[in-house]
N, C-alpha and C. Protein backbone atom coordinates (compact mmCIF):
# COMPACT_ATOMS: atom_id res chain seq x y z
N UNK A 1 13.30 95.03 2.09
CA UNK A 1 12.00 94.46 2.39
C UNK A 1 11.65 94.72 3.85
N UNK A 2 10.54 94.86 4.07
CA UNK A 2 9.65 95.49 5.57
C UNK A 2 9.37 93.99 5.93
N UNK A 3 8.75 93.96 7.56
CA UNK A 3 7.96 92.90 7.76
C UNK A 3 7.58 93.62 8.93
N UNK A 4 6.62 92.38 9.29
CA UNK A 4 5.17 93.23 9.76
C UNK A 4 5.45 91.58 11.13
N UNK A 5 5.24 92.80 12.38
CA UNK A 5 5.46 92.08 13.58
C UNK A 5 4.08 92.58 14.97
N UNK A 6 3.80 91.56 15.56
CA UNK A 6 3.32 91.48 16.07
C UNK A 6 3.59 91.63 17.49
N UNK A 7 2.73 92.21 18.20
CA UNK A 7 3.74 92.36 19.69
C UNK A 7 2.59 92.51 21.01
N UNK A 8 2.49 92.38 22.45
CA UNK A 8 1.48 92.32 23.11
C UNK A 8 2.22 93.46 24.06
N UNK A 9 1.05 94.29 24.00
CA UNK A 9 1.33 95.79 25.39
C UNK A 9 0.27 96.22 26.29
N UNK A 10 0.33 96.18 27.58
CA UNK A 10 -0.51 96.34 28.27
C UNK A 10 -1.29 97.22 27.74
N UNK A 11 -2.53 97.40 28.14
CA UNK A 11 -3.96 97.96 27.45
C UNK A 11 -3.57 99.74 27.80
N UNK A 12 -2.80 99.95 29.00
CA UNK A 12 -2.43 101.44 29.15
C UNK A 12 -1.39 102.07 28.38
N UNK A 13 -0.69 101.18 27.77
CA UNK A 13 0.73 101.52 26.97
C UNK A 13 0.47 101.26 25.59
N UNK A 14 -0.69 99.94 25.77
CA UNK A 14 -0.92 100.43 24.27
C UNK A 14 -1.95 100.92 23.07
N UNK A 15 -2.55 101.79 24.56
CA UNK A 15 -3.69 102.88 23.97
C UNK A 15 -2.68 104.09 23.95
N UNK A 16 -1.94 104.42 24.80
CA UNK A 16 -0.81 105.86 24.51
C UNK A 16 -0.60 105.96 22.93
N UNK A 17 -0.09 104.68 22.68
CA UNK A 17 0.53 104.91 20.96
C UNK A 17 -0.39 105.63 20.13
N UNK A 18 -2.15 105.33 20.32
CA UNK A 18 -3.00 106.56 19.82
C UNK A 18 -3.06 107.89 20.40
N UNK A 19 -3.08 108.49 21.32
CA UNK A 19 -3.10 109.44 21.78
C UNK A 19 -2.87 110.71 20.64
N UNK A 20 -4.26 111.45 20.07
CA UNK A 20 -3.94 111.93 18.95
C UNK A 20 -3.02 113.21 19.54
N UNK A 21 -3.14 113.74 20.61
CA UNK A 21 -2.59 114.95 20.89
C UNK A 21 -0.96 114.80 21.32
N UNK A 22 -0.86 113.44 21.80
CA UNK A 22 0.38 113.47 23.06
C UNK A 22 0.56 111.64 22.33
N UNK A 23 1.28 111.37 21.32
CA UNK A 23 1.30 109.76 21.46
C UNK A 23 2.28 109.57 21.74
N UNK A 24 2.34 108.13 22.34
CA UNK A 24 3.76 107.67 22.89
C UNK A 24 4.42 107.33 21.58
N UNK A 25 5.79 107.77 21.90
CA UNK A 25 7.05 106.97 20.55
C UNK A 25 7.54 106.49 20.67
N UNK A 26 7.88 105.98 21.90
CA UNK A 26 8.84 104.84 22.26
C UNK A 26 8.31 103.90 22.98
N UNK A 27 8.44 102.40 22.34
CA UNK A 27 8.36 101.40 22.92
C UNK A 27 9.63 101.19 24.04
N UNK A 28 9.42 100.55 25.53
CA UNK A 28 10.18 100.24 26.13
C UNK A 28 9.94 99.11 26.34
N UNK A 29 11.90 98.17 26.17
CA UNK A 29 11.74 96.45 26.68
C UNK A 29 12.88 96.47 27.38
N UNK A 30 12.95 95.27 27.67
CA UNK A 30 14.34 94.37 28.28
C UNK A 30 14.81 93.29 27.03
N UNK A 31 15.79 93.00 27.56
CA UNK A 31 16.32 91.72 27.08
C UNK A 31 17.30 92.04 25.59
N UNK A 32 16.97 91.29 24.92
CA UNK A 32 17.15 91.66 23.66
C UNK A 32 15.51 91.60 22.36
N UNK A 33 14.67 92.25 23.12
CA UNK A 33 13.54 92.04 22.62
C UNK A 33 13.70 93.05 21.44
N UNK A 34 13.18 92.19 20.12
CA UNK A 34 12.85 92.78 18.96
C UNK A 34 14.53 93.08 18.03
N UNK A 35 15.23 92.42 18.49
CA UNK A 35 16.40 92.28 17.83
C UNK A 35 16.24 92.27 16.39
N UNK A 36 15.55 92.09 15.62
CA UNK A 36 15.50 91.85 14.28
C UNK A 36 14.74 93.31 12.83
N UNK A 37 14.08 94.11 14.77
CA UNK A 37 13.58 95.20 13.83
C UNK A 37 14.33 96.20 13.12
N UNK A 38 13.84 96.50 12.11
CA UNK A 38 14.45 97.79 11.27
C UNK A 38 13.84 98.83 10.98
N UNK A 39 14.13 99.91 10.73
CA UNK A 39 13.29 101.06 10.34
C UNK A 39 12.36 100.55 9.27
N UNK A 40 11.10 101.08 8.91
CA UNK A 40 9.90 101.01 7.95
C UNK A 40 9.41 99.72 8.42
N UNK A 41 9.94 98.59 9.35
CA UNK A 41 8.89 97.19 10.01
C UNK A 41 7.55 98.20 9.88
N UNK A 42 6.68 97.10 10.15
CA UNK A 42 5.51 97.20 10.54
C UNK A 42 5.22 96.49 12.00
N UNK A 43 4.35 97.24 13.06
CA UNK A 43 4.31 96.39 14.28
C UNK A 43 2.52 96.93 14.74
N UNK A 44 2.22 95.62 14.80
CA UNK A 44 0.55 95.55 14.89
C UNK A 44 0.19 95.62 16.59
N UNK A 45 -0.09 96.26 17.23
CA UNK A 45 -0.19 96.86 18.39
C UNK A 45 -1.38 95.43 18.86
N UNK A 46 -1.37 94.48 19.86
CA UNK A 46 -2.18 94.19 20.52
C UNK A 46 -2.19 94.45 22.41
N UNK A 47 -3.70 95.01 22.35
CA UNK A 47 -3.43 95.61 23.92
C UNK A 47 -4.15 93.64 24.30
N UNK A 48 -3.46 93.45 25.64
CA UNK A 48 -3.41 92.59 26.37
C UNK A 48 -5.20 92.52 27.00
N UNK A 49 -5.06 91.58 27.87
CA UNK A 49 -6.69 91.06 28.53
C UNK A 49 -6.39 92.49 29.54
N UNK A 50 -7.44 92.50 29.54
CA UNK A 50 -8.83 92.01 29.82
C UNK A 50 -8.85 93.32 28.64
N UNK A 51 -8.70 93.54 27.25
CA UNK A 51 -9.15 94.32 26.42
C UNK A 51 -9.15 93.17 25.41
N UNK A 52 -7.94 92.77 25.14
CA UNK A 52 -7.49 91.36 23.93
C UNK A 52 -8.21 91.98 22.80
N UNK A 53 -7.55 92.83 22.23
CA UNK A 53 -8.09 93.16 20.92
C UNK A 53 -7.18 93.89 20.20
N UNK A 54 -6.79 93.68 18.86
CA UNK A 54 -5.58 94.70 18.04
C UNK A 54 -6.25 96.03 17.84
N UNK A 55 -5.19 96.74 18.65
CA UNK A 55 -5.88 98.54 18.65
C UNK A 55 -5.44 99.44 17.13
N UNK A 56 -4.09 98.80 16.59
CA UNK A 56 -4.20 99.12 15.64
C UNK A 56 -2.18 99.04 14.79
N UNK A 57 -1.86 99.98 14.23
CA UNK A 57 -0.10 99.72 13.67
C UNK A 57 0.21 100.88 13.85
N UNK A 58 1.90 100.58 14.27
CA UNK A 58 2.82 101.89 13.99
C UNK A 58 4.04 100.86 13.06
N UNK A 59 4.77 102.06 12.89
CA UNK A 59 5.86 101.68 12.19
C UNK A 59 7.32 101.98 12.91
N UNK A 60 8.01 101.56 12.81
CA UNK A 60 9.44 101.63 13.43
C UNK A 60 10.55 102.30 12.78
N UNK A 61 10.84 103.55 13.28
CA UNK A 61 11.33 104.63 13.09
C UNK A 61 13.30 104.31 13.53
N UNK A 62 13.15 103.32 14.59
CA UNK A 62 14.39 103.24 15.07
C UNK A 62 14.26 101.73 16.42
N UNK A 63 15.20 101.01 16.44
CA UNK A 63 15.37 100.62 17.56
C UNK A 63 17.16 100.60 18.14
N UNK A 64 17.22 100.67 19.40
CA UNK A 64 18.17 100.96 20.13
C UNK A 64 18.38 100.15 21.35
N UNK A 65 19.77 99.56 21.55
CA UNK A 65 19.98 99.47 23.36
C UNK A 65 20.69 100.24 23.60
N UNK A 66 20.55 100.69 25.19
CA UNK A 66 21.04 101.26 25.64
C UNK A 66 21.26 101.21 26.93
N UNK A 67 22.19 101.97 27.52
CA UNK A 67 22.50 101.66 29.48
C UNK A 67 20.80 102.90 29.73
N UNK A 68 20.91 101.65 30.65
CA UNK A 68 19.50 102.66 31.17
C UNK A 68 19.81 103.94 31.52
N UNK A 69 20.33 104.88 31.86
CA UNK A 69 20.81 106.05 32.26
C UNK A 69 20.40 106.52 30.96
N UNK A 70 20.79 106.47 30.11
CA UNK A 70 20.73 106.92 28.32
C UNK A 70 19.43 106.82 27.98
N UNK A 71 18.50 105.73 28.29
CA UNK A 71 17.85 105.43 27.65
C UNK A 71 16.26 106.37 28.14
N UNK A 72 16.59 106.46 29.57
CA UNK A 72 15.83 107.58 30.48
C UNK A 72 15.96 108.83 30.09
N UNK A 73 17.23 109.24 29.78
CA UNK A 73 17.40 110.86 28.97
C UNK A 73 16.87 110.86 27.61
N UNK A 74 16.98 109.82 26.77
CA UNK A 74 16.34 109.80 25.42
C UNK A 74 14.69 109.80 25.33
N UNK A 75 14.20 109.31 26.03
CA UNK A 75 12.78 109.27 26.31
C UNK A 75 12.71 110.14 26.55
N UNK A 76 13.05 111.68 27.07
CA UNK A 76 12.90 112.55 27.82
C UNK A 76 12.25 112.56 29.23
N UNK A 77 12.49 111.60 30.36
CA UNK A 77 12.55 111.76 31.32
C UNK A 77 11.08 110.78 31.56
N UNK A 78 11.01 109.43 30.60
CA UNK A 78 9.97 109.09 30.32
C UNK A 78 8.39 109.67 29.66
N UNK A 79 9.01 110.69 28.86
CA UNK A 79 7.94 111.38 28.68
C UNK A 79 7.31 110.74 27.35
N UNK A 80 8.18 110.22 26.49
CA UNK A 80 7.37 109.73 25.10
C UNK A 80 7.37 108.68 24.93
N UNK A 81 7.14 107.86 26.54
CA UNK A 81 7.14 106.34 26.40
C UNK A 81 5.81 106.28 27.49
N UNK A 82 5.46 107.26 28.09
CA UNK A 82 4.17 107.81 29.01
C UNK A 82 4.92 106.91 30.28
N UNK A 83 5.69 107.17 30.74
CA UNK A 83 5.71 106.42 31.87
C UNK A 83 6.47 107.67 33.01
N UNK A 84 5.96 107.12 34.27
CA UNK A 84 6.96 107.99 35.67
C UNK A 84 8.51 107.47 35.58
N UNK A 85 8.91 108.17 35.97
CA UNK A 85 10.11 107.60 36.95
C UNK A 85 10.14 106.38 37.78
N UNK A 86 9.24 106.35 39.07
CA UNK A 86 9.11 105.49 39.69
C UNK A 86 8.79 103.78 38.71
N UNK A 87 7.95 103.82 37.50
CA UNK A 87 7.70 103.00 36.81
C UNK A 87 8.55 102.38 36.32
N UNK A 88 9.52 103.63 35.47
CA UNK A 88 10.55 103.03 35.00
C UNK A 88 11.45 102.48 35.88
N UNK A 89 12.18 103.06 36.69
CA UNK A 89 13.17 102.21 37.68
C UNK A 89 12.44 101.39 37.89
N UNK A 90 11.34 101.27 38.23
CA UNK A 90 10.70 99.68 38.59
C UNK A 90 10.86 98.68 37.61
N UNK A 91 10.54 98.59 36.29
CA UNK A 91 10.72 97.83 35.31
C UNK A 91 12.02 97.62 35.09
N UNK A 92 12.84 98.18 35.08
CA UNK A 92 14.34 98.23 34.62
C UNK A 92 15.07 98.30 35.85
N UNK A 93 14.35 98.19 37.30
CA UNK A 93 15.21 97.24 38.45
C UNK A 93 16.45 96.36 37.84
N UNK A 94 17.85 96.20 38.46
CA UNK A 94 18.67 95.16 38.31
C UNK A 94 19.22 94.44 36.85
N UNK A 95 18.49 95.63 35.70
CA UNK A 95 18.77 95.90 34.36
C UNK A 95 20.27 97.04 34.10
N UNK A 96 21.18 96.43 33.20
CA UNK A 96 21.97 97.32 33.01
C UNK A 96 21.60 98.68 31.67
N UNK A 97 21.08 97.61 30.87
CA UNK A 97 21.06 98.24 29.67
C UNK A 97 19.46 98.00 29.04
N UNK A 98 18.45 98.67 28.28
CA UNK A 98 17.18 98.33 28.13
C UNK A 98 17.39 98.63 26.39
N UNK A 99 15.76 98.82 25.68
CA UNK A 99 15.79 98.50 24.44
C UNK A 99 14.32 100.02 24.30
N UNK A 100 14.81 100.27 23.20
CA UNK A 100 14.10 101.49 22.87
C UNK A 100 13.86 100.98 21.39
N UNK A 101 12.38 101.23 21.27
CA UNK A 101 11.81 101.12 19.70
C UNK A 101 11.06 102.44 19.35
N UNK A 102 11.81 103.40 18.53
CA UNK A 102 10.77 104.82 18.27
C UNK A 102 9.87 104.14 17.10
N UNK A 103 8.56 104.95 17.50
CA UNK A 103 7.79 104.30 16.37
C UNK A 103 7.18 105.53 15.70
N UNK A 104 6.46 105.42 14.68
CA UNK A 104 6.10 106.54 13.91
C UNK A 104 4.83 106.17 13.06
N UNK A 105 4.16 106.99 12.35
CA UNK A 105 2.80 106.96 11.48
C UNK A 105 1.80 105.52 12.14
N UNK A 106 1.76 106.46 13.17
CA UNK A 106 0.14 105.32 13.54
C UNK A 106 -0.79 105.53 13.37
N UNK A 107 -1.21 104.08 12.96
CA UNK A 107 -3.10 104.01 12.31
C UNK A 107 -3.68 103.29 13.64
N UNK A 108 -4.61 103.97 13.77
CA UNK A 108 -5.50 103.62 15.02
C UNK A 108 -6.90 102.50 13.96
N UNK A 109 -6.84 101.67 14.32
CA UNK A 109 -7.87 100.81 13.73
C UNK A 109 -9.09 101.50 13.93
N UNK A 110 -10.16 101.91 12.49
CA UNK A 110 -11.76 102.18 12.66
C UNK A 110 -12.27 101.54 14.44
N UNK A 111 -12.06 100.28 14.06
CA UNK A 111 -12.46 98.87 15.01
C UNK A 111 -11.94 98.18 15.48
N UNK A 112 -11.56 98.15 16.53
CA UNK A 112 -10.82 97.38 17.03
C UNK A 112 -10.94 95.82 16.72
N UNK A 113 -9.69 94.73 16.74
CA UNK A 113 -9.85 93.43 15.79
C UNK A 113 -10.02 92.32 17.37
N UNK A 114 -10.63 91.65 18.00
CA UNK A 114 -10.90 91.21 18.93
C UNK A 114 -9.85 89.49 18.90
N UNK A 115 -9.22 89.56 19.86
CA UNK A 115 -8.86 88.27 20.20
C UNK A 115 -9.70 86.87 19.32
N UNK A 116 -10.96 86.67 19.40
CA UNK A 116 -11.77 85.75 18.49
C UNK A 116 -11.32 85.58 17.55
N UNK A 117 -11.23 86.72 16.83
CA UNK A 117 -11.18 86.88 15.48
C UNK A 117 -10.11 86.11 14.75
N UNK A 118 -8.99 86.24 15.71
CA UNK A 118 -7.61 85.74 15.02
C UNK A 118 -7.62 83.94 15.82
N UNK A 119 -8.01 83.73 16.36
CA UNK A 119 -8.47 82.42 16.81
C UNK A 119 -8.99 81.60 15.78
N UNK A 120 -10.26 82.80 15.50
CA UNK A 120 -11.18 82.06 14.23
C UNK A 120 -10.59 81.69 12.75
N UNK A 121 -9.54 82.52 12.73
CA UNK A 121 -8.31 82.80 11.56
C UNK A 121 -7.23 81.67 11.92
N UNK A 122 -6.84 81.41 12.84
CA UNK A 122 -5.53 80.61 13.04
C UNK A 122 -5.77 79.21 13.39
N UNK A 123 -6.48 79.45 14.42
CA UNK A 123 -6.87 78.01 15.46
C UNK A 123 -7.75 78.63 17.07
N UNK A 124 -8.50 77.47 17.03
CA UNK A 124 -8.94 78.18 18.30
C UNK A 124 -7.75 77.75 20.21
N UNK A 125 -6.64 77.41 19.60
CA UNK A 125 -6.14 77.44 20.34
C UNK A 125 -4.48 78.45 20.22
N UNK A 126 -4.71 79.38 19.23
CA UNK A 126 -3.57 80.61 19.25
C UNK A 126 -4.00 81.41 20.09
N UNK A 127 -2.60 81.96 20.90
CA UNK A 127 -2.31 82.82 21.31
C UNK A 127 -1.56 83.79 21.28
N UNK A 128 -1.87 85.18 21.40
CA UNK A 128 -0.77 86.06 21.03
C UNK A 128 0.64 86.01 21.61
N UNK A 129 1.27 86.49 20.91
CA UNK A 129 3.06 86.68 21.74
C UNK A 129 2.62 87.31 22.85
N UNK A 130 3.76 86.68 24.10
CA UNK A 130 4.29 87.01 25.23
C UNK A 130 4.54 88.51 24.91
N UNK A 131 5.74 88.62 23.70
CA UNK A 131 6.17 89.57 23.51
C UNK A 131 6.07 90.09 22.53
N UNK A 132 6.95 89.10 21.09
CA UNK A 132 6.75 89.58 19.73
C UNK A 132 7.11 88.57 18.84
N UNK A 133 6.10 88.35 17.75
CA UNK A 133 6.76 87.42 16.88
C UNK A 133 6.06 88.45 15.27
N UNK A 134 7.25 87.64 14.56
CA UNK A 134 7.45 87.93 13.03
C UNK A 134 6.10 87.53 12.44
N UNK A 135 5.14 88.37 12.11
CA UNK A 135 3.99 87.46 11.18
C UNK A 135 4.16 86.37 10.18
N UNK A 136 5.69 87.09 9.06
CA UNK A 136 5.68 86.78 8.34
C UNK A 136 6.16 85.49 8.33
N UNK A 137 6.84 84.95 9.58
CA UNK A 137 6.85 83.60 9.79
C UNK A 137 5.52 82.41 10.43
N UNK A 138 4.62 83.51 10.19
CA UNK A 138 3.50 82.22 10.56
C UNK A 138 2.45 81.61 9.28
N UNK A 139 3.30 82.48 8.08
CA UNK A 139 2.89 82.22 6.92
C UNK A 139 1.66 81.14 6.73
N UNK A 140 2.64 80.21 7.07
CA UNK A 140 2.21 78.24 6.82
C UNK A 140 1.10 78.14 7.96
N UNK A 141 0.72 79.54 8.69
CA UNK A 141 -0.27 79.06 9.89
C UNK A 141 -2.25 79.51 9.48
N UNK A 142 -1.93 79.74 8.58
CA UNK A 142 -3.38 80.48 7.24
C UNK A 142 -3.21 80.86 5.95
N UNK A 143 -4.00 80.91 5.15
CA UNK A 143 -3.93 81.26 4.01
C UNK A 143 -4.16 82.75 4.02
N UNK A 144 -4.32 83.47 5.28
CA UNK A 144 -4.65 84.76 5.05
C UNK A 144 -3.21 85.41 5.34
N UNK A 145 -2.47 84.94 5.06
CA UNK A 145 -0.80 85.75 4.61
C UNK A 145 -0.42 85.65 3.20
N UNK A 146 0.17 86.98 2.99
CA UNK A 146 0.48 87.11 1.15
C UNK A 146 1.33 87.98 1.79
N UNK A 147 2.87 88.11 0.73
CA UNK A 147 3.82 88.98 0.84
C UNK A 147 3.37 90.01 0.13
N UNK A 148 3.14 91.42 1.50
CA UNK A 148 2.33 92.15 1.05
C UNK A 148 3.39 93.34 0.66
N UNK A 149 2.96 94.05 -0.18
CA UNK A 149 3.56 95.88 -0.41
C UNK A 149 3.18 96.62 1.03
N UNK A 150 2.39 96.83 1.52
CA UNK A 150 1.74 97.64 2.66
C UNK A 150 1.58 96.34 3.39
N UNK A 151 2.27 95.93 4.36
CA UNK A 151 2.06 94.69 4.99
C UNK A 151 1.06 94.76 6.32
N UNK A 152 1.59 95.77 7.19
CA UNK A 152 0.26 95.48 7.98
C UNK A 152 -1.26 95.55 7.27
N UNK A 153 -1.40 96.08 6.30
CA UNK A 153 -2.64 96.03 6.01
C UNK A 153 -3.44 94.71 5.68
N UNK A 154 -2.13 93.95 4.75
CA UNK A 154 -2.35 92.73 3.88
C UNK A 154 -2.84 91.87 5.01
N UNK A 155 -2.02 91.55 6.05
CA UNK A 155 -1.51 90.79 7.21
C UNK A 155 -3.24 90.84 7.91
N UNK A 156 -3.80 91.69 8.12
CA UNK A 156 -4.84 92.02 8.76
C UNK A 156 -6.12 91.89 8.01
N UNK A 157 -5.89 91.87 6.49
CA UNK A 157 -7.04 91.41 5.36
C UNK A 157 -8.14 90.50 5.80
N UNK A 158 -7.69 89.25 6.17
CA UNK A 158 -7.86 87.41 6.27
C UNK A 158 -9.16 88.08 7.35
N UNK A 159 -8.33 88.77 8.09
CA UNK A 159 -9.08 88.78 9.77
C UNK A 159 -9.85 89.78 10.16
N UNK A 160 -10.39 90.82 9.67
CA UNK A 160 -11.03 91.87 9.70
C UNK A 160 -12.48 91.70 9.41
């Protein structure tokens, strides 16, 4: 079984993931973020303010930790995560080891789904993840969740 996760990326990292010519494939984190993903998840891309709107889904091809040294050569030198050098050592300052999510078959939303929208769907006092949470655990938070076959799609039905 798949599940369909939700996650917040700055508006520059997470317009790359469309990039029809050049898209980014790798998500980069810290911590132990996204511990639970598996290949075929679903992960619903929201770019952060001052855009606040779901740009659209990829799917998860792989996730990994790794010593940062590794994890810089696997990206190819930050190249399919769109980031510099300087960026990365910056983020991963005083980090031993970081977290790599390859992602794969992205749908760029017609329309983008606006912050409101899922407010108007949930409560007007939800907010998106910091980082990432499981949709399928907010079940009990609308009636617009059904255990779907194609889950990001289902997941996104209620609110579109």
């Amino acid at each position: 079984m798949t599940n369909t996760y939700l996650i917040s990326v700055r508006p520059t990292w997470a317009d790359a993931f469309f990039n029809i010519h050049n898209p980014k494939t790798i998500e980069l984190r810290k911590g132990n973020f996204g511990a639970s993903l598996k290949p075929g998840d679903s992960i619903i891309i929201y770019a952060t303010m001052p855009v606040a709107e779901i740009l659209g889904i990829v799917r998860v091809a792989m996730r990994e930790s790794l010593p940062i040294s590794e994890l810089w050569r696997v990206s190819k030198q930050g190249q399919l995560a769109r980031v510099s050098q300087a960026q990365f050592d910056d983020y991963y300052r005083n980090q031993e080891s970081g977290i790599g999510v390859w992602v794969e078959s992205t749908q760029l939303l017609t329309k983008p789904i606006p912050l409101y929208r899922f407010r108007k769907a949930w409560g007007e006092r939800w907010q998106p993840p910091q980082q990432i949470v499981q949709l399928s655990s907010l079940a009990d938070a609308g009636s617009w969740y059904s255990a779907p076959t194609q889950p990001s799609r289902t997941v996104l039905e209620g609110i579109w």
